[in-house]
N, C-alpha and C. Protein backbone atom coordinates (compact mmCIF):
# COMPACT_ATOMS: atom_id res chain seq x y z
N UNK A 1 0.82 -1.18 0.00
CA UNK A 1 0.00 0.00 0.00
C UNK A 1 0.87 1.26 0.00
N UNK A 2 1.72 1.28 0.76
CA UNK A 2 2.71 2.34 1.15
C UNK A 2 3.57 2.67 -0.22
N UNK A 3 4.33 1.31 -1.02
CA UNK A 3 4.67 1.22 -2.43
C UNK A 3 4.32 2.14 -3.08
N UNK A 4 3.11 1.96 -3.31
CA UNK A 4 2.02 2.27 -4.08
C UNK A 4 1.59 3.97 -4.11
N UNK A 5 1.65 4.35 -3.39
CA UNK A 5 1.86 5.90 -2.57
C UNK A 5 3.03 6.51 -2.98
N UNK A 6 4.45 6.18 -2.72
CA UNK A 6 5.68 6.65 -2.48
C UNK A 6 6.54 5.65 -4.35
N UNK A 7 5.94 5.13 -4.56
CA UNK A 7 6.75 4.28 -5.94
C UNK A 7 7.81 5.56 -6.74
N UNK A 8 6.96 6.49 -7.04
CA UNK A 8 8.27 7.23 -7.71
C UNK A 8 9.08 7.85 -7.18
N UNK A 9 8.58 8.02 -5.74
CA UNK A 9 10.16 9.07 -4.66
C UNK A 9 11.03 7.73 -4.22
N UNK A 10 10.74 6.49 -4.44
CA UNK A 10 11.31 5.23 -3.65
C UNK A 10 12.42 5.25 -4.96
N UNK A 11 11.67 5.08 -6.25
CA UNK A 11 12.19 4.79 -7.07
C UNK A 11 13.23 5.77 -7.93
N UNK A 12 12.90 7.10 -7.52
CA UNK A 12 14.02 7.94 -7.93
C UNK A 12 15.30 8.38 -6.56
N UNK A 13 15.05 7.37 -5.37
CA UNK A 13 15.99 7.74 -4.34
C UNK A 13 16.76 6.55 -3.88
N UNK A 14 16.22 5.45 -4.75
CA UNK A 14 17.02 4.08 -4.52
C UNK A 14 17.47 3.65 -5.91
N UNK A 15 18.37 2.43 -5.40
CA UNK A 15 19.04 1.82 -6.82
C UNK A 15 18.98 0.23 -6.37
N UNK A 16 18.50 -0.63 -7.58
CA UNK A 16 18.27 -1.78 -7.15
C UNK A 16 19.01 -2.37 -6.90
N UNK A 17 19.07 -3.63 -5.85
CA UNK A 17 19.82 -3.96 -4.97
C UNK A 17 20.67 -3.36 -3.54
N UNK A 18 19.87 -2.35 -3.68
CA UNK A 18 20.85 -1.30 -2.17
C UNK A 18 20.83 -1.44 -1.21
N UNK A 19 19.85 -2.70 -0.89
CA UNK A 19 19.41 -2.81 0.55
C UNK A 19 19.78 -4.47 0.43
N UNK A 20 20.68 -4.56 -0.16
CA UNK A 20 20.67 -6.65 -0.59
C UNK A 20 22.07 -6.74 0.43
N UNK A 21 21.09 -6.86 1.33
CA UNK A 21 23.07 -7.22 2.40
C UNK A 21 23.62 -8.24 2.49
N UNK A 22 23.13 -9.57 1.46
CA UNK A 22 23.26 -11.12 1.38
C UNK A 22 23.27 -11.51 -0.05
N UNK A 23 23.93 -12.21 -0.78
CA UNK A 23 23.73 -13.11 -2.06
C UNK A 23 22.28 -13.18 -1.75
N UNK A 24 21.80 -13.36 -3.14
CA UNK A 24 20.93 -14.25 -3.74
C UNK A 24 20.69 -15.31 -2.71
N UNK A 25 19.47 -16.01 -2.72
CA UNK A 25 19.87 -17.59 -2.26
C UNK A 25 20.25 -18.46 -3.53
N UNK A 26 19.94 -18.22 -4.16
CA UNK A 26 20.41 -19.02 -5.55
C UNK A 26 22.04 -19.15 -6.30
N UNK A 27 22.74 -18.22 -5.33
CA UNK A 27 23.78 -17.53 -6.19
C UNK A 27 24.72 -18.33 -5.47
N UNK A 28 24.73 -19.68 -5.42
CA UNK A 28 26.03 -20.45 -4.87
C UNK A 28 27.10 -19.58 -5.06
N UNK A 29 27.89 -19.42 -6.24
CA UNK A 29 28.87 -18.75 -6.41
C UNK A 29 29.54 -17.78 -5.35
N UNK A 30 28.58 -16.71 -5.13
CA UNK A 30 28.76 -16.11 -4.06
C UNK A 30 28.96 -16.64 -2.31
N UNK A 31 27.82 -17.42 -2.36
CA UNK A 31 27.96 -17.62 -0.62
C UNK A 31 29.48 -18.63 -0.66
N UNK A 32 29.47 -19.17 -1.64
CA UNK A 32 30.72 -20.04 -1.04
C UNK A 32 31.66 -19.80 -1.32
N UNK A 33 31.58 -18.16 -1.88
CA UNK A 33 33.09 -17.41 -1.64
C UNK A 33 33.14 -15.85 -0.92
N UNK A 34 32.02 -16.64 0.50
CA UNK A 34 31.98 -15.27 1.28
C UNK A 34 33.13 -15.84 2.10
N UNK A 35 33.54 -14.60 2.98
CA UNK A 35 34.31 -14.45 4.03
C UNK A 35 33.97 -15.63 4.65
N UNK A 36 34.96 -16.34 5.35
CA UNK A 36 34.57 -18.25 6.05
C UNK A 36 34.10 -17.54 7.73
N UNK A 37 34.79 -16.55 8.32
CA UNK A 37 34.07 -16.14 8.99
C UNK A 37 32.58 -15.12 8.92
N UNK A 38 32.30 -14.34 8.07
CA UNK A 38 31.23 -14.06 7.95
C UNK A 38 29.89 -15.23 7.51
N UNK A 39 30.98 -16.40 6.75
CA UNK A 39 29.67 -16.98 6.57
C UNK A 39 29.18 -18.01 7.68
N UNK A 40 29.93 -18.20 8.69
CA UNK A 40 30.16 -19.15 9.72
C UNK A 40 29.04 -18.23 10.66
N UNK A 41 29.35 -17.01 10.63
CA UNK A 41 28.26 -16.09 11.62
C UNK A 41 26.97 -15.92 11.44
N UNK A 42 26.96 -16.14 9.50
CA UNK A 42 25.69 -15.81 9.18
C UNK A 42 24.92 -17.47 9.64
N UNK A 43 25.39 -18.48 9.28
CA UNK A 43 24.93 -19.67 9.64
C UNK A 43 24.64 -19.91 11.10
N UNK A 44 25.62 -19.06 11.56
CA UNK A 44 25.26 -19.25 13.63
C UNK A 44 23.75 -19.06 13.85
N UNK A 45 23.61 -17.50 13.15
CA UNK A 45 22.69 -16.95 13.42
C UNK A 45 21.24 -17.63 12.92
N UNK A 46 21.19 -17.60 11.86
CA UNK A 46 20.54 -18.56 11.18
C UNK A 46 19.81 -20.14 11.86
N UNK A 47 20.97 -21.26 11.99
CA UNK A 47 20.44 -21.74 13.09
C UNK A 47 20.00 -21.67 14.66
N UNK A 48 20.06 -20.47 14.91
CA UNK A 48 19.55 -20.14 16.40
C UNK A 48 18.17 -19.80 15.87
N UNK A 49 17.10 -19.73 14.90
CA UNK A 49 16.25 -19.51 14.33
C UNK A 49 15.53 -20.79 14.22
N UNK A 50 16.37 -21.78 14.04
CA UNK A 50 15.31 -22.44 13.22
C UNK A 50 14.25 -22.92 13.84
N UNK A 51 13.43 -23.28 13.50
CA UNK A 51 12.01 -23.54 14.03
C UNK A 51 11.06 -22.49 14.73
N UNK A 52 11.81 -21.30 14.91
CA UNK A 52 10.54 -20.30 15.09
C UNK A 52 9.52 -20.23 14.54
N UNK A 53 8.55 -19.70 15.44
CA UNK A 53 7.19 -19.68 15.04
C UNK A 53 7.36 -18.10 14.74
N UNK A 54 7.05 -17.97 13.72
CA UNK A 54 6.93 -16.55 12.84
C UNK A 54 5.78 -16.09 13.19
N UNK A 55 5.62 -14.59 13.94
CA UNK A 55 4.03 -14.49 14.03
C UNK A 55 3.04 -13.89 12.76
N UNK A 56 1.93 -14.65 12.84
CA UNK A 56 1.09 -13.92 11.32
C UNK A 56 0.52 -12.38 11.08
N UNK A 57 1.07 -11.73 10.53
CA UNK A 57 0.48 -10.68 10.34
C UNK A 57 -1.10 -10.93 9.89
């Protein structure tokens, strides 16, 4: 809704991908030539997650 409102000030004040602080999930290439400690942290974190119950909007 908000998009939808703001689309051309979003879109003339951003550049795509600017907010992508992670590969792709698709982009093997990348994750398995991130930093071995950054990717070791991102995985920490990651599994301290799993199985949360996400609440429903």
């Amino acid at each position: 809704m908000l998009y939808e409102l703001f689309r051309t000030e979003l879109q003339e004040k951003t550049m795509p991908g600017m907010f992508s602080k992670f590969p792709a999930y698709d982009d093997r290439d990348k994750w398995e030539n991130l930093d071995k400690d950054l990717r070791a942290h991102i995985i920490r974190e990651a599994e301290e997650i799993i199985g949360y119950k996400w609440p429903r909007f």
